[in-house]
Protein backbone atom coordinates (compact mmCIF):
# COMPACT_ATOMS: atom_id res chain seq x y z
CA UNK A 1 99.18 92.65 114.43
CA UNK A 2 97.93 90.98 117.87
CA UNK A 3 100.67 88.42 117.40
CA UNK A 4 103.56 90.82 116.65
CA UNK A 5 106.21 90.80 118.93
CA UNK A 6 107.98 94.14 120.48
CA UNK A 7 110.90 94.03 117.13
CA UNK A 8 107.97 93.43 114.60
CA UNK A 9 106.00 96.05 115.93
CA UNK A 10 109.51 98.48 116.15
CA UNK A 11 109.90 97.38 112.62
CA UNK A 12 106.59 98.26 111.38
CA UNK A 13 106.87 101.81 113.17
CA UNK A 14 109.63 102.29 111.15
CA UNK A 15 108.06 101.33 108.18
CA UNK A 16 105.02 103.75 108.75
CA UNK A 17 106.94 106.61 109.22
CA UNK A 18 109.52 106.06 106.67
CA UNK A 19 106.00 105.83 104.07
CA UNK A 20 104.66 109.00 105.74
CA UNK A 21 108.53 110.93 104.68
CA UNK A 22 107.92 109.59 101.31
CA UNK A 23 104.35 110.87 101.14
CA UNK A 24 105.52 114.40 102.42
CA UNK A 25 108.66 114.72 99.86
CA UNK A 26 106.42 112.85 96.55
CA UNK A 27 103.74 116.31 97.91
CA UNK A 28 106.72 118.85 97.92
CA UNK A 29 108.18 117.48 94.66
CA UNK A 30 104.10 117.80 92.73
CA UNK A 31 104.26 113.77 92.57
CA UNK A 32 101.14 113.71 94.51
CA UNK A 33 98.39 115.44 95.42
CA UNK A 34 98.14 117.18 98.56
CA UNK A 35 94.30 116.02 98.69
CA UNK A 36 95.55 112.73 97.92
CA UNK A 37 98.38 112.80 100.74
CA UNK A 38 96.19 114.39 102.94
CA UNK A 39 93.78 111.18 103.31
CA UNK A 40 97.09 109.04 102.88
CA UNK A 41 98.41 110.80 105.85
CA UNK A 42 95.28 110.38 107.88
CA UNK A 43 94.91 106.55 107.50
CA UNK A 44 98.34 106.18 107.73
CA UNK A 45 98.28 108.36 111.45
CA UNK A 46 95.48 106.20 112.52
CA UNK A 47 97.60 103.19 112.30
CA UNK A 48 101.01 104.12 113.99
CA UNK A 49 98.70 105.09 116.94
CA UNK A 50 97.52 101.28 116.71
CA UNK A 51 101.22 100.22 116.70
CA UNK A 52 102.23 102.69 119.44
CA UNK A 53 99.26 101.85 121.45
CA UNK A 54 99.80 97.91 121.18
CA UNK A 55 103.82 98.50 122.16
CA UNK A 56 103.23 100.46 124.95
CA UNK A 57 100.16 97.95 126.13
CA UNK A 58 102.97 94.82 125.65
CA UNK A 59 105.53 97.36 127.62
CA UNK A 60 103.52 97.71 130.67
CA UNK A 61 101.90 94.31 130.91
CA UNK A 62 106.18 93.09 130.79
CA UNK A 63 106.45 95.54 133.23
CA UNK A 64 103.43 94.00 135.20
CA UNK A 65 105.02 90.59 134.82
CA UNK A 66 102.22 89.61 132.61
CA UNK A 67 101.65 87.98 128.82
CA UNK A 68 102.42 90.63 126.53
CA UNK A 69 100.98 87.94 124.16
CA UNK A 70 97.36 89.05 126.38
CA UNK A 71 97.77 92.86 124.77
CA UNK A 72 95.00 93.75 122.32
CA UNK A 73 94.78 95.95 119.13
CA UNK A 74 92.24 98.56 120.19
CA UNK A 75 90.23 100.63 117.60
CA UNK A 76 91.44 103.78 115.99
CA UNK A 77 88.33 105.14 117.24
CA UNK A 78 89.98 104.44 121.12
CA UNK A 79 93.59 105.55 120.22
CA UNK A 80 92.66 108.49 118.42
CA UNK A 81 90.55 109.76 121.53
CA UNK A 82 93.02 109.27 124.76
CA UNK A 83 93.83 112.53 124.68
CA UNK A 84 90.20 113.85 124.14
């Protein structure tokens, strides 16, 4: 994902969130588990707030007039705790 450019990593929001719509309607409809969606869901959160996190890191260093080529995944453990 380091290598991703802004579209790819637009395109692979999109993805993620399309798969977490599915997840939620295939739980409604008793396809899936809720258990099973649940943990799904979870795995599936941690990594849209990788994508977000590298997109807004290749945003500002643009913005910086820097290498957004330079921006870094960071671990879920990092994104998952800005707020904390």
């Amino acid at each position: 994902m380091t290598d991703a450019t802004q579209d790819d990593l637009i395109a692979r929001i999109g993805e993620l969130v399309d798969t977490e719509h599915d997840l939620r309607r295939k739980t409604e409809s008793g396809e899936l588990d809720p258990a099973i969606e649940q943990q799904r869901l979870a795995q599936l959160e941690a990594t849209l707030d990788q994508c977000w996190d590298l997109l807004r890191q290749r945003r500002a260093r643009i913005d910086a007039g820097e290498s957004p080529d330079d921006a870094n995944v960071n671990p879920v453990k990092r994104v998952e705790g800005y707020l904390q």
